[in-house]
C-alpha atoms as a PDB file:
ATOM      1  CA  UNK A   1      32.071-102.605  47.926  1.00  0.00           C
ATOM      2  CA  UNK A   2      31.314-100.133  44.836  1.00  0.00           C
ATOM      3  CA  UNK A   3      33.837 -97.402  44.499  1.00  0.00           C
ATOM      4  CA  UNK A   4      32.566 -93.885  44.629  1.00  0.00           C
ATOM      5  CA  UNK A   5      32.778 -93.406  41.436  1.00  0.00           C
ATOM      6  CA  UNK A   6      30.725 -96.437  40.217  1.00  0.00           C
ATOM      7  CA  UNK A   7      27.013 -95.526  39.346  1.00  0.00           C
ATOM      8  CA  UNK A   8      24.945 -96.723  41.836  1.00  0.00           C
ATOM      9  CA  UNK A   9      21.108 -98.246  41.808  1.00  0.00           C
ATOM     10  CA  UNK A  10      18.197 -95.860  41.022  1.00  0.00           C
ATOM     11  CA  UNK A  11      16.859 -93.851  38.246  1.00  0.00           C
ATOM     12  CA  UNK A  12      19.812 -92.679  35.996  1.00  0.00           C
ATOM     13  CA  UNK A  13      20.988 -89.467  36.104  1.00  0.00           C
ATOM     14  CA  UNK A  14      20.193 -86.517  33.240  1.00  0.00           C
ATOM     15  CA  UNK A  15      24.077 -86.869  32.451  1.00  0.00           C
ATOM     16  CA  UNK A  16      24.170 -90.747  31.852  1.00  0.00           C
ATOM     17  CA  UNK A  17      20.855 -90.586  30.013  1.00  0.00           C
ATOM     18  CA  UNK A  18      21.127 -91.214  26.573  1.00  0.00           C
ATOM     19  CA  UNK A  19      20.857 -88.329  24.117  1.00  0.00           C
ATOM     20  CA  UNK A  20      16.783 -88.960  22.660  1.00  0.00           C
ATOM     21  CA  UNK A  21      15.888 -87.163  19.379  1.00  0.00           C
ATOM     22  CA  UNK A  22      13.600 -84.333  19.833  1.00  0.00           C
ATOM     23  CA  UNK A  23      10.591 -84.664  17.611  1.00  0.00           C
ATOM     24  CA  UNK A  24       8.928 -81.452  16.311  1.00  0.00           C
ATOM     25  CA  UNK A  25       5.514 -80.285  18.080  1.00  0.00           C
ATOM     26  CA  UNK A  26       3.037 -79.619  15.281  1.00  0.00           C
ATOM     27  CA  UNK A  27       0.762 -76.429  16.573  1.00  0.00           C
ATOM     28  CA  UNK A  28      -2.285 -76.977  15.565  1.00  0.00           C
ATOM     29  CA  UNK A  29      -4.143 -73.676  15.325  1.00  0.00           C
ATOM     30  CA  UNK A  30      -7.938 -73.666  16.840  1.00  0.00           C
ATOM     31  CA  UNK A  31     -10.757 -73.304  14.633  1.00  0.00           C
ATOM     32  CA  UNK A  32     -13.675 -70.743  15.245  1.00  0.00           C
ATOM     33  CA  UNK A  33     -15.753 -71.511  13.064  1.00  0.00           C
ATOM     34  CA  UNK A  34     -18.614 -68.732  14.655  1.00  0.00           C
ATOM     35  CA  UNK A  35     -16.347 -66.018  13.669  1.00  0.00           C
ATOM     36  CA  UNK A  36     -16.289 -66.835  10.024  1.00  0.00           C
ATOM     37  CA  UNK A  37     -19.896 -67.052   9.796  1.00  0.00           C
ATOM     38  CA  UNK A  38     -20.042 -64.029  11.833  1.00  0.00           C
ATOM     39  CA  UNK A  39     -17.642 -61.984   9.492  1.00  0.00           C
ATOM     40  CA  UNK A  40     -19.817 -63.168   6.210  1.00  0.00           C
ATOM     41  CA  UNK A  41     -22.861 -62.362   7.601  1.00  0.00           C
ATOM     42  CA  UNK A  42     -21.187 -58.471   8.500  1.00  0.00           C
ATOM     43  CA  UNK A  43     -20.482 -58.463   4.750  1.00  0.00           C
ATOM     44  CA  UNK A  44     -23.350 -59.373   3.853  1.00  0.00           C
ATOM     45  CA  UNK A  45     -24.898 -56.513   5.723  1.00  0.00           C
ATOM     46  CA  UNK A  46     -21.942 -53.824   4.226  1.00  0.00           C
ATOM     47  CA  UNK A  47     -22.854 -55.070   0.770  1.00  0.00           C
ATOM     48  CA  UNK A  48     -26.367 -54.264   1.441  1.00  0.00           C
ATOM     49  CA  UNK A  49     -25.721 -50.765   2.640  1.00  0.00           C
ATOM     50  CA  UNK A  50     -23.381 -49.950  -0.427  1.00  0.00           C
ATOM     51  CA  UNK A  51     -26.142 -51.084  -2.683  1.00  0.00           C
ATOM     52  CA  UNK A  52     -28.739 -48.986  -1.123  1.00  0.00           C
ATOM     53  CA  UNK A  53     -26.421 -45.765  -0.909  1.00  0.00           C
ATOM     54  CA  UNK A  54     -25.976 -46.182  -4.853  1.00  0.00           C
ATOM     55  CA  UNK A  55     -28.776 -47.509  -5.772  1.00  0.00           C
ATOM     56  CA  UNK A  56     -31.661 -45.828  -3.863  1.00  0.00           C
ATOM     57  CA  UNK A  57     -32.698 -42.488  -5.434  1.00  0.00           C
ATOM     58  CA  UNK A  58     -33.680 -40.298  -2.040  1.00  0.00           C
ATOM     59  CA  UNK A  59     -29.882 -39.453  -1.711  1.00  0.00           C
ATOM     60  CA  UNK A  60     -29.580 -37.839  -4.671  1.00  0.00           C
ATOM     61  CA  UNK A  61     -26.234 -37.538  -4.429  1.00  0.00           C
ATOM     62  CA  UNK A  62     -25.821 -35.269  -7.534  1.00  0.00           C
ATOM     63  CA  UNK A  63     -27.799 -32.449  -5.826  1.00  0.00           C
ATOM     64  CA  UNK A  64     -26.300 -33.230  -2.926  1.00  0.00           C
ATOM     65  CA  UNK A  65     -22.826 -32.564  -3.626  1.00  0.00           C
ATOM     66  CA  UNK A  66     -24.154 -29.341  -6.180  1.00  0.00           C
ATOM     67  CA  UNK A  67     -25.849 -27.927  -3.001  1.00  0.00           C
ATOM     68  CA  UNK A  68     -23.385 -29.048   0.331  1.00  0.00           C
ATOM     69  CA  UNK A  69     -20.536 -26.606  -1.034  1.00  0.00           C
ATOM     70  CA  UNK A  70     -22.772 -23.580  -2.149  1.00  0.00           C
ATOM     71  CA  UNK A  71     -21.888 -20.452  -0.339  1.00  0.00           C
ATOM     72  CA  UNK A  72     -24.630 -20.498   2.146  1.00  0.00           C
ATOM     73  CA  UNK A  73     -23.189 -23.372   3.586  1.00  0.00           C
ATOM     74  CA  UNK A  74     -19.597 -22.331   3.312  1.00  0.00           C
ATOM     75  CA  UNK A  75     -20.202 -19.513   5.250  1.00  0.00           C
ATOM     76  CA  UNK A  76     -22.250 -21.874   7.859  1.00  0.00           C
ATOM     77  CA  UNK A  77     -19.316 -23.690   8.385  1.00  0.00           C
ATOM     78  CA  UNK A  78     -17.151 -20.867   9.362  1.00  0.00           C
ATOM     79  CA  UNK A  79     -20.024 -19.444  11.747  1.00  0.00           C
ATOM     80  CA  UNK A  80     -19.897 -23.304  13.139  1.00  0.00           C
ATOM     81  CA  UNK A  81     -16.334 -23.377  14.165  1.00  0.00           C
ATOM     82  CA  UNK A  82     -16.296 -19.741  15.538  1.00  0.00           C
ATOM     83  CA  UNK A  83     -19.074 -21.181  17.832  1.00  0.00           C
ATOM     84  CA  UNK A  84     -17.420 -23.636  18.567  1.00  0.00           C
ATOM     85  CA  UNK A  85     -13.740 -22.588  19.532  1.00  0.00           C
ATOM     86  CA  UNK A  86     -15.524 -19.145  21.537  1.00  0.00           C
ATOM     87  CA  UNK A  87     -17.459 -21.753  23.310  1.00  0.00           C
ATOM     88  CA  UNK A  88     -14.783 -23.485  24.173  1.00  0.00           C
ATOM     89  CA  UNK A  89     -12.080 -20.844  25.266  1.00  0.00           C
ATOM     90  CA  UNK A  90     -15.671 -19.222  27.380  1.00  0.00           C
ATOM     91  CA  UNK A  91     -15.780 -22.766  29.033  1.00  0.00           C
ATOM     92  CA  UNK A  92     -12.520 -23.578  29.395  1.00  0.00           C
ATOM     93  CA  UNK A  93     -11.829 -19.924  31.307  1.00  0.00           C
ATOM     94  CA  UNK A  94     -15.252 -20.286  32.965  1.00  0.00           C
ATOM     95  CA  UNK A  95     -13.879 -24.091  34.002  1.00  0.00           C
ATOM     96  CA  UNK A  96     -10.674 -22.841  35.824  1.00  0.00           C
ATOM     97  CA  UNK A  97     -12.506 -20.010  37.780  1.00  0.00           C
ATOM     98  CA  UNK A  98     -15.199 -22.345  39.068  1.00  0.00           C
ATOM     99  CA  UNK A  99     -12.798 -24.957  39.513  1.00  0.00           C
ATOM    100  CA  UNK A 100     -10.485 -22.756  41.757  1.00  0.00           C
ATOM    101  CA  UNK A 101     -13.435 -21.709  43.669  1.00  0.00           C
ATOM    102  CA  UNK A 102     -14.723 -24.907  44.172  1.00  0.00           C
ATOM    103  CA  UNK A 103     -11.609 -25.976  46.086  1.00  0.00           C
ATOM    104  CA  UNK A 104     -10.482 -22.988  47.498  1.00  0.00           C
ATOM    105  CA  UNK A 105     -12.368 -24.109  51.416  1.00  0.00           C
ATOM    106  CA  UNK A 106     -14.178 -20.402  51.268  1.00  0.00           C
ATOM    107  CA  UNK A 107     -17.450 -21.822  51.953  1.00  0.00           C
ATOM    108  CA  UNK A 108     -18.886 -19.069  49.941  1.00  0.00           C
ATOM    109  CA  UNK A 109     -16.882 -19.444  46.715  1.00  0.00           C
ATOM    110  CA  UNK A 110     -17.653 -23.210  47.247  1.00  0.00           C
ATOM    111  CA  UNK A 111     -21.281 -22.927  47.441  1.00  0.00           C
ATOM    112  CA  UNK A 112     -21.325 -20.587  44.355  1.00  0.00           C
ATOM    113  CA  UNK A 113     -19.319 -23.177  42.216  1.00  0.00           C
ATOM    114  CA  UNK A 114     -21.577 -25.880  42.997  1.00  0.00           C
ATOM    115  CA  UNK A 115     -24.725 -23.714  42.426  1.00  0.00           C
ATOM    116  CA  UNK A 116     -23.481 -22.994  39.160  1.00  0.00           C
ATOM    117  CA  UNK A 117     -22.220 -26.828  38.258  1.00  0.00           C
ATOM    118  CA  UNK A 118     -25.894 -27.677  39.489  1.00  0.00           C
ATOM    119  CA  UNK A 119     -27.805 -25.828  37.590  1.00  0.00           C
ATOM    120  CA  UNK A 120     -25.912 -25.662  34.253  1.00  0.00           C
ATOM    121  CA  UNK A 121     -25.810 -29.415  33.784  1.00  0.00           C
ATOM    122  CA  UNK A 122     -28.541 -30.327  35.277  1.00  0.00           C
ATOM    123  CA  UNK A 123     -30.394 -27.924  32.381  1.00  0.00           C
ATOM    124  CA  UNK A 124     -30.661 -29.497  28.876  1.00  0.00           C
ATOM    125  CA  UNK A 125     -28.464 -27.202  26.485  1.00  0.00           C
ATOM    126  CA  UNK A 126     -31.082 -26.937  23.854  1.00  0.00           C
ATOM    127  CA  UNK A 127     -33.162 -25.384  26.719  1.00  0.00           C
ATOM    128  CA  UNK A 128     -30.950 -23.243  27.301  1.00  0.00           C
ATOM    129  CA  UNK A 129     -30.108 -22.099  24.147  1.00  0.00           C
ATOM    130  CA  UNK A 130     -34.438 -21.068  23.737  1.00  0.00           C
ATOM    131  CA  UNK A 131     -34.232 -19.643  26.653  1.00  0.00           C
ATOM    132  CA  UNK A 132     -31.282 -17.184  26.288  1.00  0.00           C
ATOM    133  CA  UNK A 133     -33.065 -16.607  22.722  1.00  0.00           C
ATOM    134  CA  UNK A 134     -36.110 -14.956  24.900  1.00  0.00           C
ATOM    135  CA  UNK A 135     -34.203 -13.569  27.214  1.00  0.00           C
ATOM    136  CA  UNK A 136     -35.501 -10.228  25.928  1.00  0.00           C
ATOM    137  CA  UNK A 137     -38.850 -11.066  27.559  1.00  0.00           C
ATOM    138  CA  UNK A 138     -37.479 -10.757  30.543  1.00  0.00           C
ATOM    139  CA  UNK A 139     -35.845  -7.416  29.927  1.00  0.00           C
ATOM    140  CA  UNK A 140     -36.447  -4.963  27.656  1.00  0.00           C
ATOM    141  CA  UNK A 141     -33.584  -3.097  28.045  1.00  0.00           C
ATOM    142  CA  UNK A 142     -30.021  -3.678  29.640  1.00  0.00           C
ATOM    143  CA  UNK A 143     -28.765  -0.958  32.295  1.00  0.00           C
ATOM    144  CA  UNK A 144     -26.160  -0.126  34.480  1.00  0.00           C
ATOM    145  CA  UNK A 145     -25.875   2.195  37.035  1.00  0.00           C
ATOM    146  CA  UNK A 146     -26.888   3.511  40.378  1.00  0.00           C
ATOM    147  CA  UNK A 147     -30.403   1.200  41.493  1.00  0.00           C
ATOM    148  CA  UNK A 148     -33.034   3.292  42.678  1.00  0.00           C
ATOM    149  CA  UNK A 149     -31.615   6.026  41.195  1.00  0.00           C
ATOM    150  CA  UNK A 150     -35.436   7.709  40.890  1.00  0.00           C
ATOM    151  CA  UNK A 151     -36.038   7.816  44.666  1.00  0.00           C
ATOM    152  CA  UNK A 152     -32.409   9.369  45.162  1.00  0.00           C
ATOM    153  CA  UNK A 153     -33.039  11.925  43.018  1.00  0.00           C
ATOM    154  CA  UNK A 154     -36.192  12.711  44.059  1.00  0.00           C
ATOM    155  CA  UNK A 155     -35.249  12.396  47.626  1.00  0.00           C
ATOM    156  CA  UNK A 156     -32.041  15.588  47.179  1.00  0.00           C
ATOM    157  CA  UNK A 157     -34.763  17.195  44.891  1.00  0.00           C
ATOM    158  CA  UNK A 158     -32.963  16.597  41.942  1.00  0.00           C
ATOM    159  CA  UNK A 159     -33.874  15.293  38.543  1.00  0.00           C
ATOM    160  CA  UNK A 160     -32.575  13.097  35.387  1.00  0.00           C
ATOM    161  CA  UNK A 161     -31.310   9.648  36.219  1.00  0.00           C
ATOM    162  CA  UNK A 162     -27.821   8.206  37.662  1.00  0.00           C
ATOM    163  CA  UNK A 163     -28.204   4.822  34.150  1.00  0.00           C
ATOM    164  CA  UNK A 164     -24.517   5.239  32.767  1.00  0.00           C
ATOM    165  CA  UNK A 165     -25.222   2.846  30.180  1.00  0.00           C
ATOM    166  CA  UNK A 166     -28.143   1.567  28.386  1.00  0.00           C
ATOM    167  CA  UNK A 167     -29.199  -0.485  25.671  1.00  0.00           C
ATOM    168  CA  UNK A 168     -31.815  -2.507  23.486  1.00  0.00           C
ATOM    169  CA  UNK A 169     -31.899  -6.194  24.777  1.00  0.00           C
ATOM    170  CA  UNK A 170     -32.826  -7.266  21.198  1.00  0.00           C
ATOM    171  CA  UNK A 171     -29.746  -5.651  19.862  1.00  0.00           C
ATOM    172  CA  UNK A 172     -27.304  -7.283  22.867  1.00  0.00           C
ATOM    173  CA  UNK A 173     -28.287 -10.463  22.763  1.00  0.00           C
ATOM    174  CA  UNK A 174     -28.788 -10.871  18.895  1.00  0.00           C
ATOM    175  CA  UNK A 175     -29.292 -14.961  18.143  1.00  0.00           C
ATOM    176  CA  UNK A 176     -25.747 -15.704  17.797  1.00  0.00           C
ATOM    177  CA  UNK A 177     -24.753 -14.305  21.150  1.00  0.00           C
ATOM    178  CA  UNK A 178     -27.592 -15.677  23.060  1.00  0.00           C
ATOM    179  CA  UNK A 179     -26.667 -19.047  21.940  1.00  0.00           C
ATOM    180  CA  UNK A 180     -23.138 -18.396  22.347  1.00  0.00           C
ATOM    181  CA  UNK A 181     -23.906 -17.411  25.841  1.00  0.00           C
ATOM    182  CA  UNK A 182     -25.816 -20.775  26.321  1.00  0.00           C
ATOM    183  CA  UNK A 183     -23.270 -22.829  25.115  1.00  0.00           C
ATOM    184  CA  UNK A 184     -20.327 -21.268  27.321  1.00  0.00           C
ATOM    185  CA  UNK A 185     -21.970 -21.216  30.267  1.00  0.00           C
ATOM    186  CA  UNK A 186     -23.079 -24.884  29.844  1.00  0.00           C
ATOM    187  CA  UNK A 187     -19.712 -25.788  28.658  1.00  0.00           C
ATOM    188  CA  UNK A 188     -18.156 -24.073  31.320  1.00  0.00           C
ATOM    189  CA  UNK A 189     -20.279 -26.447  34.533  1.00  0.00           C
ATOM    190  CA  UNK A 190     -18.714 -29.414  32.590  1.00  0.00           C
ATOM    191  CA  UNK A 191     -14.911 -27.350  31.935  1.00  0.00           C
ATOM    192  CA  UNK A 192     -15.037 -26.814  36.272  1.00  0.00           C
ATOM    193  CA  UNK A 193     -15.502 -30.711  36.704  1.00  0.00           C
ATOM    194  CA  UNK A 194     -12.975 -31.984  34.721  1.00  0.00           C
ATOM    195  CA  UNK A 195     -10.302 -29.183  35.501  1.00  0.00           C
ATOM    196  CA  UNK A 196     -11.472 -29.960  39.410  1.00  0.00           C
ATOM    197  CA  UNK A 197     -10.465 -33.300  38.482  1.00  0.00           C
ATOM    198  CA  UNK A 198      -7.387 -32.791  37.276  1.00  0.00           C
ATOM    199  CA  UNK A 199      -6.032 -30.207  39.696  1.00  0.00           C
ATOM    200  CA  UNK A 200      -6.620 -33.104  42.363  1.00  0.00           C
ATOM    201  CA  UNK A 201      -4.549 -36.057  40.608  1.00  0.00           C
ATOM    202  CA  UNK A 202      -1.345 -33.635  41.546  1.00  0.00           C
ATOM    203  CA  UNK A 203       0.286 -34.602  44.267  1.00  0.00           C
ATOM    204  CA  UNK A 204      -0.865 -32.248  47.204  1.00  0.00           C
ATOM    205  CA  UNK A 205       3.218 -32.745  48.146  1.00  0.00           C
ATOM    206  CA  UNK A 206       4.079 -30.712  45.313  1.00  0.00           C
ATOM    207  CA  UNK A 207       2.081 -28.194  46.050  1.00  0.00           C
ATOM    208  CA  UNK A 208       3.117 -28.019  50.165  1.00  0.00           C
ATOM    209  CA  UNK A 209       7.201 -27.888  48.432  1.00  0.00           C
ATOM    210  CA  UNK A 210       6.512 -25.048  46.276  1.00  0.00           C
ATOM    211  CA  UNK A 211       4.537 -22.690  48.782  1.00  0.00           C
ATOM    212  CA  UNK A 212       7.632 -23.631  51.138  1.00  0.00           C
ATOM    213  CA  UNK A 213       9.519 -21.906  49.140  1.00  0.00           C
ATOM    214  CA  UNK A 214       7.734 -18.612  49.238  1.00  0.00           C
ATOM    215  CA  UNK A 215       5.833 -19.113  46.295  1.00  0.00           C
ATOM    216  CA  UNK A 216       2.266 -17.602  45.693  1.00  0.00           C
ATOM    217  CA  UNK A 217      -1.002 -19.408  45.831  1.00  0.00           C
ATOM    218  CA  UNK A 218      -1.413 -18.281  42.058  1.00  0.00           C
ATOM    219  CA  UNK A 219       2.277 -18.935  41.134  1.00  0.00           C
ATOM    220  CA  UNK A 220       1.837 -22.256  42.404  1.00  0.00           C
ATOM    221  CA  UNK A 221      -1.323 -22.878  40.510  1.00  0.00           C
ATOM    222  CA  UNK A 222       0.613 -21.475  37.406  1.00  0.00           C
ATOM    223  CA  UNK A 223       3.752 -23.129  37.464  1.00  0.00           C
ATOM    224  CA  UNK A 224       3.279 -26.076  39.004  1.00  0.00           C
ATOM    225  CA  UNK A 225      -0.669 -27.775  39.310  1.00  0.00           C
ATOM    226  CA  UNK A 226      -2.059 -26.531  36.009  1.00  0.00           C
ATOM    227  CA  UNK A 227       0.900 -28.101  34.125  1.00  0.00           C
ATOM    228  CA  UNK A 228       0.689 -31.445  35.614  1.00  0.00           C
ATOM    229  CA  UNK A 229      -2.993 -31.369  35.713  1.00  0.00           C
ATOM    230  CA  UNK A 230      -3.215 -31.400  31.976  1.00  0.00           C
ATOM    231  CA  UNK A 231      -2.476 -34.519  31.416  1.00  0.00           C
ATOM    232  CA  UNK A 232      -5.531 -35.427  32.729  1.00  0.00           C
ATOM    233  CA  UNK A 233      -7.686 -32.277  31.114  1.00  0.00           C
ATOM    234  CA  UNK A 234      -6.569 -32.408  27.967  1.00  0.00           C
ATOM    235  CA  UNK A 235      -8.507 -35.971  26.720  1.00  0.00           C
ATOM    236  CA  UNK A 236     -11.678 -35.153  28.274  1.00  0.00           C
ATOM    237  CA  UNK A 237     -11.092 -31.816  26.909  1.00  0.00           C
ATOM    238  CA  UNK A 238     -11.127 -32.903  23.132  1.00  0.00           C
ATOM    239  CA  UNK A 239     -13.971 -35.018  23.592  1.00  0.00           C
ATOM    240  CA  UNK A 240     -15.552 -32.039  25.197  1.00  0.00           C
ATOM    241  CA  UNK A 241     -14.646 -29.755  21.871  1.00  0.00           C
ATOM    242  CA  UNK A 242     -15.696 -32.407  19.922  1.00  0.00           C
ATOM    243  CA  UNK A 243     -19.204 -32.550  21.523  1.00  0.00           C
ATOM    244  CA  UNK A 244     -19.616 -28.738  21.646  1.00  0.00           C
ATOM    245  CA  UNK A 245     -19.216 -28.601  17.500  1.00  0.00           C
ATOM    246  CA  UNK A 246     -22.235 -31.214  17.546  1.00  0.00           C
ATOM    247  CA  UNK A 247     -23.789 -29.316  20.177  1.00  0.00           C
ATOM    248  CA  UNK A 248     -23.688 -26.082  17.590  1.00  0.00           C
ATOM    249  CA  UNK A 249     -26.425 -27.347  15.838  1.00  0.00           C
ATOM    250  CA  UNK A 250     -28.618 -26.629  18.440  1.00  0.00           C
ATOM    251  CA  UNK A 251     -28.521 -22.710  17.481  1.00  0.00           C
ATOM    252  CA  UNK A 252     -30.780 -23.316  14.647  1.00  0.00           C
ATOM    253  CA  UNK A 253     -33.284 -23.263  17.277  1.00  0.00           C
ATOM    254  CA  UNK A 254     -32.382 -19.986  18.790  1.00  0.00           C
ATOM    255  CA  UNK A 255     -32.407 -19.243  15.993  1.00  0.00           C
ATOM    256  CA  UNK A 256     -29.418 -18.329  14.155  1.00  0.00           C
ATOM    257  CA  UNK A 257     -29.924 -18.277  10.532  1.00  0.00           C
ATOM    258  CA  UNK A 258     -26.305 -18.472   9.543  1.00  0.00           C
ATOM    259  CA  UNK A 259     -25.390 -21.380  11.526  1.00  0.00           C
ATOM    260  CA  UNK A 260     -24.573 -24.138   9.070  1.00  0.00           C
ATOM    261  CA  UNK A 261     -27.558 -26.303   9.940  1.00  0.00           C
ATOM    262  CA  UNK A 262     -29.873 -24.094   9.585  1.00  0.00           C
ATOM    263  CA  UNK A 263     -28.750 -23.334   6.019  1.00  0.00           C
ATOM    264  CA  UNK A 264     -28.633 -27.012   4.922  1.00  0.00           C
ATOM    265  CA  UNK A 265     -32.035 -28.030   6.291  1.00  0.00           C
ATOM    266  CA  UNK A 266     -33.556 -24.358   4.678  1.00  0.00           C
ATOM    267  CA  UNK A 267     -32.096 -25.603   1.185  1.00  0.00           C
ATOM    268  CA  UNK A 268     -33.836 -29.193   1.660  1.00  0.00           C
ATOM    269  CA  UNK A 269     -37.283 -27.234   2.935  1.00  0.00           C
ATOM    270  CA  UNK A 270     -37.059 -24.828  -0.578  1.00  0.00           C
ATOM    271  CA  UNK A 271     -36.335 -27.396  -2.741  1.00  0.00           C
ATOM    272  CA  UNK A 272     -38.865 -30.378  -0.919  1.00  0.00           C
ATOM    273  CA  UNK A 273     -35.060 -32.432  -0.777  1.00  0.00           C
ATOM    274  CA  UNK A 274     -34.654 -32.606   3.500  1.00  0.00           C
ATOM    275  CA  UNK A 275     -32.925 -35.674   3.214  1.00  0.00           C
ATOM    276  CA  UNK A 276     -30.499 -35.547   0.841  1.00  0.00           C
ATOM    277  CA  UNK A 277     -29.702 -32.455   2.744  1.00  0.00           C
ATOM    278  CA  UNK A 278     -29.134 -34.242   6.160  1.00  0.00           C
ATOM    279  CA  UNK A 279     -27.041 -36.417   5.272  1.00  0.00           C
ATOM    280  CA  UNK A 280     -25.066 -33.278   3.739  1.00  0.00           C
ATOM    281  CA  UNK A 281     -25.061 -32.498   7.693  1.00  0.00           C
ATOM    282  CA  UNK A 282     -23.565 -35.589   8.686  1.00  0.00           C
ATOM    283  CA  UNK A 283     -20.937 -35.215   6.264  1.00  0.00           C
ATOM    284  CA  UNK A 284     -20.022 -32.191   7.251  1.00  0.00           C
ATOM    285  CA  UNK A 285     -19.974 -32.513  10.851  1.00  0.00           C
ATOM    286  CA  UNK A 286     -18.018 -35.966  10.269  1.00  0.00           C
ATOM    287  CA  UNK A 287     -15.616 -34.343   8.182  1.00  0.00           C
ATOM    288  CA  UNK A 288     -15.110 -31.636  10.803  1.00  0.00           C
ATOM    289  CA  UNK A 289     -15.295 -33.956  13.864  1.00  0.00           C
ATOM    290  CA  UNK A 290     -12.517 -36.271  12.144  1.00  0.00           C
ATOM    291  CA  UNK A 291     -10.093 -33.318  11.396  1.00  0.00           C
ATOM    292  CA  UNK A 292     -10.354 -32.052  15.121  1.00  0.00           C
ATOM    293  CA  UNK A 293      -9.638 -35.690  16.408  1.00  0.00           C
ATOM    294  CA  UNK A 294      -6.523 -35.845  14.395  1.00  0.00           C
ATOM    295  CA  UNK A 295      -5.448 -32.630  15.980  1.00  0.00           C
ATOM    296  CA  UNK A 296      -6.399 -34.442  19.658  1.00  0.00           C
ATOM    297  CA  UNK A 297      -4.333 -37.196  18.947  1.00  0.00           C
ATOM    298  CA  UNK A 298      -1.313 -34.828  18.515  1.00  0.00           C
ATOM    299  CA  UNK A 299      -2.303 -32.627  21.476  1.00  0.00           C
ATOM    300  CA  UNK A 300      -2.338 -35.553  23.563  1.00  0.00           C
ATOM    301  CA  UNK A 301       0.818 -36.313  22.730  1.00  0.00           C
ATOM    302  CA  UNK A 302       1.865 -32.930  23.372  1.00  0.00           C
ATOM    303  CA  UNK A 303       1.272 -32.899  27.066  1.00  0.00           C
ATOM    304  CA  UNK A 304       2.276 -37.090  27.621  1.00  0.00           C
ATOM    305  CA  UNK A 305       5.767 -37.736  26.640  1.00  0.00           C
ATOM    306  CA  UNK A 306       5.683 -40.826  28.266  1.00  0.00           C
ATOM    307  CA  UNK A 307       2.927 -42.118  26.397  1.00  0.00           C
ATOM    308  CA  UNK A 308       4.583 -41.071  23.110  1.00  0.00           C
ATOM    309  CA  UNK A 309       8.125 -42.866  24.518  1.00  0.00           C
ATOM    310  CA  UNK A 310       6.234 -45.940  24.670  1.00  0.00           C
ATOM    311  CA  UNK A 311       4.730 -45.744  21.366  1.00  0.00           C
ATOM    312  CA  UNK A 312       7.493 -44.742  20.034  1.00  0.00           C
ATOM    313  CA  UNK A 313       9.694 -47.855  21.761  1.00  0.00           C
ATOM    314  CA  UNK A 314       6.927 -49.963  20.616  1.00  0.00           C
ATOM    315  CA  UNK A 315       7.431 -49.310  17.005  1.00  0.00           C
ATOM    316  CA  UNK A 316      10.895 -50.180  17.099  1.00  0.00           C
END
């Protein structure tokens, strides 16, 4: 009889095994082939493209750069940008309003919002921007005041008119207004989705504690929705701002001479050189578009700390 502490039959035990020498594992990585091939040929095709932008003489790159910085154009740019931030801060105040009204449960304010939304983005913005520009078809002259003022008069035997304020259409709606106009109100059906949006990813909770409390419908909206919404508005938003500086271009169509566009593509029709001076555009609007992405980045970080923790724990 085996004592207890005597091995007994069977596979031995991970203690009583002998000690084997690990050998090394030699990773070997996988080839992919395709992707090399695929990479050379996408040289190929860069090397190709540098050669033609040097080589081929419709750039013209010396009258190019002589004409893209003339004053003209300068003062395009800053007419571009002014478009493009009053379009914005229209839309954006435009997007709140309509926004609020859309979920406010008045069936009127309701239906209003989403006749507006409707129409506005359902309606291409270039033709709205023509059709703002004619708008003075439509009405000669802008009034306010009392309507039917004739037949009131005329009815207490009295004459003159009850217009307290009148003025040439022409001279209201000059081309960079009516474009202006076209832009914000366009801006502003797309502003009302994406605040709509983001007022519904906050917690309806939230908004049930603070009105407990005694706090006001707009206080509430204030203080605590609109700040948690943001997180959510503000990406869409600088995509949004982004798109509306692209979008400017469509006032050379109104038209509005001193929209930078318009002044690069009248320099190529004067001097029979249109596409040297597009590609001028494109460089412009890529310079712009690239600066306000940098300043989207940092906004964005702004209004997510957690997403800047995380990038910031990643780079440690």
């Amino acid at each position: 009889m085996s004592s207890p502490s005597e091995p007994t039959g069977g596979p031995k035990s991970a203690a009583t095994a002998p000690d084997r020498p690990v050998e090394p594992v030699t990773a070997v990585p996988v080839r992919y082939p395709e992707r090399w091939v695929a990479a050379a040929f996408i040289l190929v095709l860069a090397a190709m493209f540098v050669h033609m932008l040097v080589t081929n003489d419709a750039f013209d790159w010396p009258f190019m750069f002589e004409n893209m910085f003339s004053e003209p154009v300068v003062r395009g740019v800053g007419v571009t940008l002014s478009a493009t931030l009053l379009s914005m801060l229209i839309g954006v105040v435009l997007g709140i309003l309509l926004a609020v009204m859309r979920l406010s449960g008045n069936p009127v304010l309701v239906s209003v919002s989403w006749l507006y939304t409707w129409f506005f983005r359902g309606v291409p913005r270039l033709v709205l921007a023509v059709l703002f520009g004619n708008l003075a078809i439509l009405y000669s002259t802008i009034e306010l005041g009392v309507p039917f003022d004739n037949y009131l008069m005329a009815a207490f035997g009295l004459e003159g008119d009850l217009r307290f304020f009148e003025i040439d259409a022409r001279t209201l709606l000059s081309g960079y207004t009516a474009g202006l106009l076209a832009l914000s109100l366009s801006e502003g059906a797309y502003m009302a989705e994406i605040i709509r949006a983001g007022l519904q990813s906050v917690d309806k909770g939230q908004t049930e504690a603070a009105q407990a409390l005694g706090m006001s419908r707009a206080k509430v909206l204030w203080r605590i929705t609109l700040p948690q919404a943001m997180r959510v508005v503000i990406p869409p938003t600088g995509n949004e701002t982004i798109a509306m500086l692209k979008d400017t271009a469509l006032l050379a169509y109104v038209p509005v001479t001193i929209e930078l566009f318009y002044q690069l593509q009248a320099i190529g029709t004067r001097s029979y050189q249109i596409f040297p001076m597009l590609v001028a555009a494109c460089l412009w609007y890529l310079a712009i578009t690239s600066v306000l992405m940098v300043g989207q980045y940092f906004v964005e970080r702004r209004f997510n700390p957690g997403q800047r923790g995380r990038v910031t724990g990643g780079a440690h």
